[in-house]
N, C-alpha and C. Protein backbone atom coordinates (compact mmCIF):
# COMPACT_ATOMS: atom_id res chain seq x y z
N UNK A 1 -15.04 -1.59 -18.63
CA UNK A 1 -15.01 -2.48 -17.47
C UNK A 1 -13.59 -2.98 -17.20
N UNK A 2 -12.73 -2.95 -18.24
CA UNK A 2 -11.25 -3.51 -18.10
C UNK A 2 -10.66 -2.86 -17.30
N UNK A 3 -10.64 -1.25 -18.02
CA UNK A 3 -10.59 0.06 -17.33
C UNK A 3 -10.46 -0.20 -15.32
N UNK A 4 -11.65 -0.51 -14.98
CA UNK A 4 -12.29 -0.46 -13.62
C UNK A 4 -11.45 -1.55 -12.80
N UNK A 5 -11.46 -2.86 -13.59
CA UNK A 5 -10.89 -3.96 -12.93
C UNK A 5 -9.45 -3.85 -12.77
N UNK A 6 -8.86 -3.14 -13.87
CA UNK A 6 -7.29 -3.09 -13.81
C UNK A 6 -6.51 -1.91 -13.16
N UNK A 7 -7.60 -0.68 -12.60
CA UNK A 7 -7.37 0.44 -11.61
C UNK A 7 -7.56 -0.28 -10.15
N UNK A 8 -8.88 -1.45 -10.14
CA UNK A 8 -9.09 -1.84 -9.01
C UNK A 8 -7.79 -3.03 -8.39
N UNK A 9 -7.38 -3.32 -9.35
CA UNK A 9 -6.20 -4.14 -9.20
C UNK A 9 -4.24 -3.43 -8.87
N UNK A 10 -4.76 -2.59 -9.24
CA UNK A 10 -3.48 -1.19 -10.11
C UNK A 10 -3.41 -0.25 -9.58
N UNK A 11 -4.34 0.10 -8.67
CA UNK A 11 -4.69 1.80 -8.09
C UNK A 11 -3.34 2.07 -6.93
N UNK A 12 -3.19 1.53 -6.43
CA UNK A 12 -2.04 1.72 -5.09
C UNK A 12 -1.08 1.32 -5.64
N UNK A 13 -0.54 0.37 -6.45
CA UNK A 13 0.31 0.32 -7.22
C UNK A 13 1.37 1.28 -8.07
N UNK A 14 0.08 2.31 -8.82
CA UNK A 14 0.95 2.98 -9.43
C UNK A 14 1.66 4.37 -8.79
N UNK A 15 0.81 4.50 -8.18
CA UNK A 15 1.51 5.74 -6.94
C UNK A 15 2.84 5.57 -6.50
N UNK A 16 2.64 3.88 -5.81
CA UNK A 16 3.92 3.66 -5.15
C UNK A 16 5.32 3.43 -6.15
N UNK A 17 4.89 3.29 -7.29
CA UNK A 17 6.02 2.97 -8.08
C UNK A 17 6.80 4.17 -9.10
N UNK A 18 5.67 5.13 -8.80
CA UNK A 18 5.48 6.86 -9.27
C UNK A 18 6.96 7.43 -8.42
N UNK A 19 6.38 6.98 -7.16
CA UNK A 19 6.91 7.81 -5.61
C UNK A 19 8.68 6.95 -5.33
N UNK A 20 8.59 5.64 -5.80
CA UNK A 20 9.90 5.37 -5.77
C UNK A 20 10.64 5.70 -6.73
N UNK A 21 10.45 5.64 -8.16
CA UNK A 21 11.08 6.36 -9.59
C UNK A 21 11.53 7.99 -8.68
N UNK A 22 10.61 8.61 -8.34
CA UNK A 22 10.96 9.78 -8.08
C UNK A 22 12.09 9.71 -6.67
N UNK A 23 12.03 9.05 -5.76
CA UNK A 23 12.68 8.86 -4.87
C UNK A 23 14.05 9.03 -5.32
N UNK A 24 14.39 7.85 -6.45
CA UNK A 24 15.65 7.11 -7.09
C UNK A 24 16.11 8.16 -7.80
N UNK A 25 15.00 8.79 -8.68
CA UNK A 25 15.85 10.14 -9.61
C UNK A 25 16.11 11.11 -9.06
N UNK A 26 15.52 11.57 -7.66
CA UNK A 26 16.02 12.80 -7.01
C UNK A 26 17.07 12.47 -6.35
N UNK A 27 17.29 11.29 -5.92
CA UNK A 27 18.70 10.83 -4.88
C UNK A 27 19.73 10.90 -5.82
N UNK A 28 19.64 10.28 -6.71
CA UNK A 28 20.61 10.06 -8.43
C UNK A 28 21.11 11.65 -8.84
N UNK A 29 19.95 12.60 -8.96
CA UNK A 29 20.61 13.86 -9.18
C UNK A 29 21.04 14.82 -8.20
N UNK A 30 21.19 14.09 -6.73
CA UNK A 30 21.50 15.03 -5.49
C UNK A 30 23.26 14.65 -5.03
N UNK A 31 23.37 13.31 -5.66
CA UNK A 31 24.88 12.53 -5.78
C UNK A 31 25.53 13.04 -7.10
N UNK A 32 24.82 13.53 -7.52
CA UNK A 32 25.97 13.99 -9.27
C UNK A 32 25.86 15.30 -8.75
N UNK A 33 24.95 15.80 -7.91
CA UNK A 33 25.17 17.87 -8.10
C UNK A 33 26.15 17.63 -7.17
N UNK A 34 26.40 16.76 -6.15
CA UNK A 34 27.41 16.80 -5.24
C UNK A 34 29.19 16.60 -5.36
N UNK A 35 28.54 16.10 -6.08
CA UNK A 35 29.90 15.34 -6.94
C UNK A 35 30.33 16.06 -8.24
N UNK A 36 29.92 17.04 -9.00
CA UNK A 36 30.21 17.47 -9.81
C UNK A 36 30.76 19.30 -9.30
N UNK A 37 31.46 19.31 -9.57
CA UNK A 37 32.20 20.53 -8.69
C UNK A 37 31.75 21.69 -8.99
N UNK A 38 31.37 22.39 -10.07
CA UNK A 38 30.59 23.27 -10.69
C UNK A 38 29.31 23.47 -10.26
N UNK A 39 28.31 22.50 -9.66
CA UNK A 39 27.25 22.17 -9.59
C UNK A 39 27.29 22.52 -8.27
N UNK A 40 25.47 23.13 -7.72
CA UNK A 40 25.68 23.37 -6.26
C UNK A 40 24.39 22.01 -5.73
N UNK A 41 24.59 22.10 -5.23
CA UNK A 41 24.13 20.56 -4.80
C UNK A 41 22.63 21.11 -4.37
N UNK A 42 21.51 20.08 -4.08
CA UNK A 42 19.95 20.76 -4.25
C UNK A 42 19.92 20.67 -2.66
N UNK A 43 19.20 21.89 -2.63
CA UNK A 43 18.75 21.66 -0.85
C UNK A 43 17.64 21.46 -0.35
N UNK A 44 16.51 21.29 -1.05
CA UNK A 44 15.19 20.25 -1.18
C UNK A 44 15.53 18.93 -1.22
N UNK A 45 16.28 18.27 -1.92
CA UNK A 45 16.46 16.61 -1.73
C UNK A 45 15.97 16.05 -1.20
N UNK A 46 16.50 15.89 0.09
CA UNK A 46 16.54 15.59 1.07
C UNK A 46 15.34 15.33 1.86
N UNK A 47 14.37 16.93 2.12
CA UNK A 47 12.91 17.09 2.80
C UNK A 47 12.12 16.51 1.30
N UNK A 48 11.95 16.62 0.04
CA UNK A 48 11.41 15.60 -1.02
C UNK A 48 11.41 14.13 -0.46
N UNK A 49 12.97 13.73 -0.56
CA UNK A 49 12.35 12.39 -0.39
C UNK A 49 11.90 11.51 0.87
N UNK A 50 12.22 12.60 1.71
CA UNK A 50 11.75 11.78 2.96
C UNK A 50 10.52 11.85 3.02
N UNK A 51 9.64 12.78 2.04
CA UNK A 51 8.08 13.15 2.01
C UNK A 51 7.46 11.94 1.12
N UNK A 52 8.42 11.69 -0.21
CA UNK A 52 7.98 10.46 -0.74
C UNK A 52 8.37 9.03 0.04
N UNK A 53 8.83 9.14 1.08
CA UNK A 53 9.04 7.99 1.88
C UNK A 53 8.00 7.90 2.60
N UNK A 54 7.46 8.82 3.22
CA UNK A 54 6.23 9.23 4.32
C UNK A 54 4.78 8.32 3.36
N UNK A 55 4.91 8.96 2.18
CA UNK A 55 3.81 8.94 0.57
C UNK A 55 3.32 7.45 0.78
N UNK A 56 4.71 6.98 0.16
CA UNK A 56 5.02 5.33 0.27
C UNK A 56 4.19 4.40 1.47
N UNK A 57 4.42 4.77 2.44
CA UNK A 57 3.93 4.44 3.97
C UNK A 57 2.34 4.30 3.78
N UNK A 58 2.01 5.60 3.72
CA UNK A 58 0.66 5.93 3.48
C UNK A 58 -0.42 5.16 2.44
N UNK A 59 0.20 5.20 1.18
CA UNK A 59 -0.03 3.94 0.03
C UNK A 59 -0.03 2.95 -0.17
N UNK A 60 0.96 2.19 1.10
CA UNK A 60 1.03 0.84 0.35
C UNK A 60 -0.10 0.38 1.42
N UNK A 61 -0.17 0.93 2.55
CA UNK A 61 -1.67 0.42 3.79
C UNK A 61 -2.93 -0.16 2.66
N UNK A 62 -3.42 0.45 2.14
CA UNK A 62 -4.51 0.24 1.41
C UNK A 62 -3.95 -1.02 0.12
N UNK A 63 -2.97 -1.20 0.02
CA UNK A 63 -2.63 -1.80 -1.14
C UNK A 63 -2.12 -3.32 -0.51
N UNK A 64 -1.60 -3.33 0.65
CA UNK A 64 -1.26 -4.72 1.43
C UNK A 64 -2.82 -5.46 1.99
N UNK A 65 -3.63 -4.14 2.24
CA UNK A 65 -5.03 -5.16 2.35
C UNK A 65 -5.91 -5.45 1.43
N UNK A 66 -5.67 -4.59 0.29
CA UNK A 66 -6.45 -5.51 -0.96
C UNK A 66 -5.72 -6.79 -1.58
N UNK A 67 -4.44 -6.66 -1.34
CA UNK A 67 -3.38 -8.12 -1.93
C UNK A 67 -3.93 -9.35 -0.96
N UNK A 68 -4.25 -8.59 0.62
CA UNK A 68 -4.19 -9.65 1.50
C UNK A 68 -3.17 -9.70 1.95
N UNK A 69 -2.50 -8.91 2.13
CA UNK A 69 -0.53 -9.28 3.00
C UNK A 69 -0.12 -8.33 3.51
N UNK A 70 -1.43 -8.43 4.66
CA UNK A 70 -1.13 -7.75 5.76
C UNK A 70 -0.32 -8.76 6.84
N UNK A 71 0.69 -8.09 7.81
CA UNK A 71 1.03 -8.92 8.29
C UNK A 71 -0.17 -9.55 9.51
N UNK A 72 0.34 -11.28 9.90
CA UNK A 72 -0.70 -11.67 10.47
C UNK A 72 -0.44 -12.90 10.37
N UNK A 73 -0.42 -13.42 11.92
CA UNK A 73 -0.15 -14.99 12.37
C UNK A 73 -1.29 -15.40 11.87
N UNK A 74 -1.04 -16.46 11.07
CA UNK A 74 -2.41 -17.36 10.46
C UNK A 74 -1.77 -19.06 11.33
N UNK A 75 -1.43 -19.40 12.02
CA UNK A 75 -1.03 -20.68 12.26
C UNK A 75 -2.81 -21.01 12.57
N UNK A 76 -3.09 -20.71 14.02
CA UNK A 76 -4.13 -20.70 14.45
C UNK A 76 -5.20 -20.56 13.84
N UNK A 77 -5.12 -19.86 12.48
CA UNK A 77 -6.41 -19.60 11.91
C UNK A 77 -6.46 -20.82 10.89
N UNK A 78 -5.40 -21.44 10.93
CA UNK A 78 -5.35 -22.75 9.78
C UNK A 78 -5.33 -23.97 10.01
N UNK A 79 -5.75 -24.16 11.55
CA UNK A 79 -6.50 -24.72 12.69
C UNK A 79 -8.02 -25.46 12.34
N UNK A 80 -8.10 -24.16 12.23
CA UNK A 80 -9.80 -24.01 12.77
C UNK A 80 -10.36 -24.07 11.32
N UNK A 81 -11.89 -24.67 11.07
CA UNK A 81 -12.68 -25.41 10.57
C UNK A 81 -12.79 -23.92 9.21
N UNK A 82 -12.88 -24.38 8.16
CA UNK A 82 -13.71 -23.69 7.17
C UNK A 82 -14.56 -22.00 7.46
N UNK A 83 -15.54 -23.04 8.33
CA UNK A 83 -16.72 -21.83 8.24
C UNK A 83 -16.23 -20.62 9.52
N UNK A 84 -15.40 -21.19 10.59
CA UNK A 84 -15.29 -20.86 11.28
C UNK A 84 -13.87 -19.22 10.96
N UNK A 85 -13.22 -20.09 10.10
CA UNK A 85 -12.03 -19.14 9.56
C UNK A 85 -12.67 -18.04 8.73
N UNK A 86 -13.73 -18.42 7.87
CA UNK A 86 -14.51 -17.03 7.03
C UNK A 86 -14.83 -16.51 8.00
N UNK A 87 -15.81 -16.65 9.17
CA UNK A 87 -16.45 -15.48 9.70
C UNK A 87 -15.49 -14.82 10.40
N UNK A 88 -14.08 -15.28 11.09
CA UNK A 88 -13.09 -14.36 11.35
C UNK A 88 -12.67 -13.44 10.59
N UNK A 89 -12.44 -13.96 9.52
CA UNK A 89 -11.69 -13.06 7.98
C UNK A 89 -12.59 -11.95 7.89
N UNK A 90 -13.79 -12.09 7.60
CA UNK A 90 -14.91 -11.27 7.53
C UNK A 90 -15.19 -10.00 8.97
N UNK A 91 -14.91 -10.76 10.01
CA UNK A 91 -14.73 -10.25 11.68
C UNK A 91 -13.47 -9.06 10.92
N UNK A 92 -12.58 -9.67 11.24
CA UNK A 92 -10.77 -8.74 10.90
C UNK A 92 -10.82 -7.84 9.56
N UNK A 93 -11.71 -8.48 8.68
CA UNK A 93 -12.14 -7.07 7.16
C UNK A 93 -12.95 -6.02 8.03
N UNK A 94 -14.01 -6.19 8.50
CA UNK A 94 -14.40 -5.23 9.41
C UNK A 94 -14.12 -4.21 10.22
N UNK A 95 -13.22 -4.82 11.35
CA UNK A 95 -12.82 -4.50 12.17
C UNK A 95 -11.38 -3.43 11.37
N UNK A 96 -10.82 -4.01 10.56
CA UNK A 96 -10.00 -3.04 9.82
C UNK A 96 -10.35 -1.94 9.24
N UNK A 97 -11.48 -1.78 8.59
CA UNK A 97 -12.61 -1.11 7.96
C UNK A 97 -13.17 0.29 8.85
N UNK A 98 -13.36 -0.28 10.29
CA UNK A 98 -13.70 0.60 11.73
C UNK A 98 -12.45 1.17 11.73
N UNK A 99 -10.90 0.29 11.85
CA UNK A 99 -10.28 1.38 12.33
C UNK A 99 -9.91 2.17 11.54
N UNK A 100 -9.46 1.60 10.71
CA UNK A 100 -9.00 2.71 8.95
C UNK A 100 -10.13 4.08 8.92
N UNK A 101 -11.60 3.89 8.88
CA UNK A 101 -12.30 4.76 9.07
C UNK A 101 -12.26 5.64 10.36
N UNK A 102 -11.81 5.42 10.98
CA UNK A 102 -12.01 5.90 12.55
C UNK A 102 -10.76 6.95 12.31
N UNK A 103 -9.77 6.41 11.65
CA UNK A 103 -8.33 7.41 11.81
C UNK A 103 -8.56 7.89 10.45
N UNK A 104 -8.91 7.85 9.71
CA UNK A 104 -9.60 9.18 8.49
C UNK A 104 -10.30 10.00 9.25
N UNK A 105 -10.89 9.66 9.78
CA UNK A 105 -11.69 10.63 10.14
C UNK A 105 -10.86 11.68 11.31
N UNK A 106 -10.04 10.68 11.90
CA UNK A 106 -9.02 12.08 13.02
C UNK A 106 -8.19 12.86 11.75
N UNK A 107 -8.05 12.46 11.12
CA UNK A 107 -6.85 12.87 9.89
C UNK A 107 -7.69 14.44 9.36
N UNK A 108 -8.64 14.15 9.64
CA UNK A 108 -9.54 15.47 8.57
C UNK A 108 -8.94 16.67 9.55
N UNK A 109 -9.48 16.01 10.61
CA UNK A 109 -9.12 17.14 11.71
C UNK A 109 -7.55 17.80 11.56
N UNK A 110 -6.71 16.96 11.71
CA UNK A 110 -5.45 16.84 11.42
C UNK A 110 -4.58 18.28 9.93
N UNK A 111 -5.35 17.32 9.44
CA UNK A 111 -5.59 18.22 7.72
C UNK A 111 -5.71 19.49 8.11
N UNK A 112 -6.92 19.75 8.47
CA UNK A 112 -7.66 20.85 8.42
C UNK A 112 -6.55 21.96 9.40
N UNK A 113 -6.04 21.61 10.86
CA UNK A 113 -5.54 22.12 11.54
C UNK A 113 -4.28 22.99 11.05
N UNK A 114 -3.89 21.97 10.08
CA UNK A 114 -2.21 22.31 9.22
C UNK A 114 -2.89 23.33 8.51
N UNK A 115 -3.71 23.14 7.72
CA UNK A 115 -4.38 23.91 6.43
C UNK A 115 -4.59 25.63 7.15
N UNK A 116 -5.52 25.56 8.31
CA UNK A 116 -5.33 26.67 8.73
C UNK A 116 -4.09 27.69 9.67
N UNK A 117 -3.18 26.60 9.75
CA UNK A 117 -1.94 27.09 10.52
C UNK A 117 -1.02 27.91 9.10
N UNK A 118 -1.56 27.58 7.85
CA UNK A 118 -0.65 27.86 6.73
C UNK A 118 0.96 27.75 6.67
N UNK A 119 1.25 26.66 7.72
CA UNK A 119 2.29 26.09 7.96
C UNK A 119 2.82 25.48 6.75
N UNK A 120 4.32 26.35 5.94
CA UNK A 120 5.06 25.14 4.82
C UNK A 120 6.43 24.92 5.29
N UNK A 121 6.56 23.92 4.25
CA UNK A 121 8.05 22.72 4.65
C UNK A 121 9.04 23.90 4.22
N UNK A 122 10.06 23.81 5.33
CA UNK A 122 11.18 24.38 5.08
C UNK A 122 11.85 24.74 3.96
N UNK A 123 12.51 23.41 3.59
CA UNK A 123 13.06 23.60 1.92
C UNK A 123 12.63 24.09 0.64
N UNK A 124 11.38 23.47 0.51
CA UNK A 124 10.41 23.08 -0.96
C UNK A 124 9.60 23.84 -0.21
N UNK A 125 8.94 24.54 0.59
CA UNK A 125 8.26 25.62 1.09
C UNK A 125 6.24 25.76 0.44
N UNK A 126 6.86 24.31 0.24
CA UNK A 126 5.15 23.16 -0.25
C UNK A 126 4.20 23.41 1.60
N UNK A 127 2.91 23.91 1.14
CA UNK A 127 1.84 23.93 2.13
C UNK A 127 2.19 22.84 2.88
N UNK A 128 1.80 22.67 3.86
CA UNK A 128 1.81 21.41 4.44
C UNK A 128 0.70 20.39 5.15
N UNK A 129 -0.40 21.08 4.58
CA UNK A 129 -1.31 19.96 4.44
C UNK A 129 -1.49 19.11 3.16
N UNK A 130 -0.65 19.77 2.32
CA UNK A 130 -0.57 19.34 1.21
C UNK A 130 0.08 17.58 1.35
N UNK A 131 1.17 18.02 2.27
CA UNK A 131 2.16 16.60 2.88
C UNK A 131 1.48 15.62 3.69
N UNK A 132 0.84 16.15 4.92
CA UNK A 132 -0.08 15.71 5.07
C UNK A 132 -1.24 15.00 4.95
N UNK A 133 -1.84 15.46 3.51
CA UNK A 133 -3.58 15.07 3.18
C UNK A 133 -2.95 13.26 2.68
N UNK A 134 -1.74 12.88 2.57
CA UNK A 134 -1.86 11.83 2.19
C UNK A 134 -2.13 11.04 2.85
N UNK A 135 -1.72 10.94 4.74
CA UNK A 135 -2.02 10.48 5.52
C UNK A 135 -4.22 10.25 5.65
N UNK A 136 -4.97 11.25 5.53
CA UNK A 136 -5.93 11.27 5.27
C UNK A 136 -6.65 9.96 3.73
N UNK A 137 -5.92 10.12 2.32
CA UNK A 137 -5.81 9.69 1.42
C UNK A 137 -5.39 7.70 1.73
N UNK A 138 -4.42 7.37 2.36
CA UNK A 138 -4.19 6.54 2.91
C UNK A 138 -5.04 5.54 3.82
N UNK A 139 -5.71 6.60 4.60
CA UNK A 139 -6.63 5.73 5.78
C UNK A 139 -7.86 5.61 4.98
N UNK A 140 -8.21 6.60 4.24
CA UNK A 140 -9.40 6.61 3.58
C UNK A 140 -9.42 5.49 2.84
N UNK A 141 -8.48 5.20 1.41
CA UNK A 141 -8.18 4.06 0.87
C UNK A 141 -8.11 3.13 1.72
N UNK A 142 -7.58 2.76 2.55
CA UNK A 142 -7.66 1.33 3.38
C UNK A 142 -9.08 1.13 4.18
N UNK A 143 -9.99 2.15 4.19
CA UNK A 143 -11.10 1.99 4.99
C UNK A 143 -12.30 1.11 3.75
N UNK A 144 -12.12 1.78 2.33
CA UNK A 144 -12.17 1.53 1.24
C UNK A 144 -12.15 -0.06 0.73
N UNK A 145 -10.46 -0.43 1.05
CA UNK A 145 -9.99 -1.71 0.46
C UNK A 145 -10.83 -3.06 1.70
N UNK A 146 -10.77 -2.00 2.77
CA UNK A 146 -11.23 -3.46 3.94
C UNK A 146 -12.54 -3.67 3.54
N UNK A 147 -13.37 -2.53 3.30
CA UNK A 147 -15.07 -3.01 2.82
C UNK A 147 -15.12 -3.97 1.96
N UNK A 148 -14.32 -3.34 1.36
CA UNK A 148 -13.83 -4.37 -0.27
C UNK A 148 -13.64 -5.46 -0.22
N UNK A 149 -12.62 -5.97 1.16
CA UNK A 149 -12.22 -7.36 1.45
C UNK A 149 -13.30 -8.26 1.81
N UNK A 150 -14.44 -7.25 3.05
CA UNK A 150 -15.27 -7.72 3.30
C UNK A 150 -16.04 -8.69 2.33
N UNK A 151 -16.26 -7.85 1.76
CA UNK A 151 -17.35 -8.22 0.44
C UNK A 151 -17.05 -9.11 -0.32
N UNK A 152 -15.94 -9.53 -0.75
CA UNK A 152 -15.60 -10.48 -1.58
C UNK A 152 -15.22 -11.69 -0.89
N UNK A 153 -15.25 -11.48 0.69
CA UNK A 153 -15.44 -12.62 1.92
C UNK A 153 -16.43 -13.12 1.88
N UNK A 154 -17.45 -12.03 1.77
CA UNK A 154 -18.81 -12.39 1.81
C UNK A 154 -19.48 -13.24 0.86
N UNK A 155 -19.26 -12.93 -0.72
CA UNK A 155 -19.51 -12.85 -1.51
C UNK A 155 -18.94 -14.55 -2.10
N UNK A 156 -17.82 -14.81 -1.58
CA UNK A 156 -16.99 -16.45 -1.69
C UNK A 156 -17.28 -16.79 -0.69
N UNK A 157 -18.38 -16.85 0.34
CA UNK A 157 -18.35 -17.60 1.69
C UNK A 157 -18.43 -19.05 1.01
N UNK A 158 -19.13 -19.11 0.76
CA UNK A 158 -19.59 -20.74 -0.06
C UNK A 158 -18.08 -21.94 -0.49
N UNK A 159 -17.46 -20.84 -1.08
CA UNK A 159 -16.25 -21.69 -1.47
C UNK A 159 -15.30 -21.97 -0.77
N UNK A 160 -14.47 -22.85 -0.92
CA UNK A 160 -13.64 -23.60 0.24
C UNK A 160 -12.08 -22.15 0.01
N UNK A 161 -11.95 -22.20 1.01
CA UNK A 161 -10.89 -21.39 0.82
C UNK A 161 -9.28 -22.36 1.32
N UNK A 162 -8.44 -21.83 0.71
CA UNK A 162 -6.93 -22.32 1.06
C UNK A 162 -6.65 -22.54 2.12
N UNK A 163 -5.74 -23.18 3.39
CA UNK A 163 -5.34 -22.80 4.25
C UNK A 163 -3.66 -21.80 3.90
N UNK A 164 -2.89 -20.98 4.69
CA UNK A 164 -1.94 -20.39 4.49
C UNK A 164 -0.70 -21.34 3.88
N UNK A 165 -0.96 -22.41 4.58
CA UNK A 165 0.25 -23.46 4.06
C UNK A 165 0.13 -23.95 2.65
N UNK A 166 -1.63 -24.28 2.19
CA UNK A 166 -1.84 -25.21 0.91
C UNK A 166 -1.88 -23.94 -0.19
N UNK A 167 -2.19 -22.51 0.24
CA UNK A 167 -1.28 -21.48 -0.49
C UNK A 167 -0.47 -21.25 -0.56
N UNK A 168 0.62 -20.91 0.23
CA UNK A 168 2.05 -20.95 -0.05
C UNK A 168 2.41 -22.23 -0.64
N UNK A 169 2.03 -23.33 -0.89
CA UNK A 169 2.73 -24.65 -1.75
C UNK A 169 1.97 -24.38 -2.81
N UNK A 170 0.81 -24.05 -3.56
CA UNK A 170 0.23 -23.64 -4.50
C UNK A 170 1.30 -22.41 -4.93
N UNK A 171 1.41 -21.57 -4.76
CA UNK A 171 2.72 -20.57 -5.40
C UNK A 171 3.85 -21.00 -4.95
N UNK A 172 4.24 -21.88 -4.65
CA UNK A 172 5.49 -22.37 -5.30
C UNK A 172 5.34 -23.18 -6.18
N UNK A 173 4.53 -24.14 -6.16
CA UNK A 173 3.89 -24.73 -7.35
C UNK A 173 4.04 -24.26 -8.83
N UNK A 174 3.06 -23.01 -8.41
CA UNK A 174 3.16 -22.02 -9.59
C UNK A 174 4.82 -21.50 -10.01
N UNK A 175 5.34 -20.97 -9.06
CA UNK A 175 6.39 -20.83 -9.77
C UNK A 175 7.42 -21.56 -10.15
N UNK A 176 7.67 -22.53 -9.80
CA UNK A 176 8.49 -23.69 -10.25
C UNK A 176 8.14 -23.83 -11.75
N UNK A 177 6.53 -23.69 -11.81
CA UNK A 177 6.31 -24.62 -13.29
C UNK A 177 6.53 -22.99 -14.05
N UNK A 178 6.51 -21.70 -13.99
CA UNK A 178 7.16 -21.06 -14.47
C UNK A 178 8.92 -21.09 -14.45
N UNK A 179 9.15 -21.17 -13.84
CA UNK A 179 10.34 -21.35 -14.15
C UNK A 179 11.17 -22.59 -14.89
N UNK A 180 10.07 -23.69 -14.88
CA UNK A 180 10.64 -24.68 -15.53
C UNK A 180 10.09 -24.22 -17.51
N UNK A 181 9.14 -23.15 -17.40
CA UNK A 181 8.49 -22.85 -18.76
C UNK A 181 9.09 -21.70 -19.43
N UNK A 182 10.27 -21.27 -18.96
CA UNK A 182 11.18 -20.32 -18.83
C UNK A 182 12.42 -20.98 -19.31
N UNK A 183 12.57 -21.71 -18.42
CA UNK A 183 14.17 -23.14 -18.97
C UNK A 183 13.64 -22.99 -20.15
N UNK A 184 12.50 -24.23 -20.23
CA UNK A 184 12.48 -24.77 -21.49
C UNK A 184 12.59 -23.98 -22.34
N UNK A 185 11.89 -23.03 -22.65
CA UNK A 185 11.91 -21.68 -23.67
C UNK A 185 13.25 -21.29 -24.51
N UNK A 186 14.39 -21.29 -23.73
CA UNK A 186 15.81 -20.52 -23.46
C UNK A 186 16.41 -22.02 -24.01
N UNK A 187 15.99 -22.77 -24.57
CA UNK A 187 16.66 -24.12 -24.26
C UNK A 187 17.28 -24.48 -26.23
């Protein structure tokens, strides 16, 4: 069960931090083959990392709506009454849920079209639905994380929830008294 909770917490996470390591070490060894005179410099680089940049894009969608930090004017929503702010939250998990699903589902098409064009990337001469399917992978996961949001909207309706402001002073809160538990430590 740890397993489950700490993938469900971790899952978009580790991709993206996979995809930047690799970003950093292919850029790192495309500046030394360049720079080293002997060395012929790589001519994939380049189409790599702009694919793990694309990756990145695709990954973190699903991973900003399970954190909750998606972007999104909350003034107005921190306004309005309790019960009234859940059933929006719950409205906008939804409604995210429709569209995330709605563009997986063009994506298959998408996929599929590349897949049979047997179209590959120039350089690295990688299939290119292969580059692609992440876009698919992406919407799917976020269609995924919004149900998810739903549910645990659903599931805490009862409880009073934060407004955006008395959360943001709650983590600073928090981190102050880490950082003051940090001083002290070092002291």
């Amino acid at each position: 069960m740890k397993v489950a909770k700490w993938l469900d917490d971790h899952f978009e996470e580790i991709f993206l931090v996979i995809f930047l390591v690799l970003i950093s070490c292919v850029n790192l060894l495309q500046v030394l083959f360049k720079k080293i005179p002997f060395l012929t410099p790589l001519t994939w680089s380049d189409e790599f990392c702009r694919y793990m940049w694309i990756w990145t894009v695709f990954m973190s969608l699903p991973y900003t709506i399970r954190k909750g930090s998606m972007l999104r004017v909350s003034v107005l929503l921190d306004t309005m009454p309790q019960l009234v702010r859940k059933v929006i939250n719950i409205a906008v998990d939804l409604i995210t849920t429709a569209c995330m699903g709605l563009l997986a589902y063009h994506s298959v098409k998408v996929v599929t079209d590349i897949y049979v064009s047997g179209e590959t990337s120039t350089a690295m001469v990688w299939p290119m639905w292969i580059v692609y399917s992440v876009m698919l992978i992406g919407f799917a996961l976020a269609a995924l994380r919004g149900l998810q949001q739903a549910i645990i909207h659903v599931m805490h309706f009862n409880e009073r929830e934060l407004s955006s402001i008395e959360q943001t002073m709650a983590e600073a809160a928090e981190e102050a008294a880490m950082a003051k538990g940090e001083e002290g430590g070092t002291k």
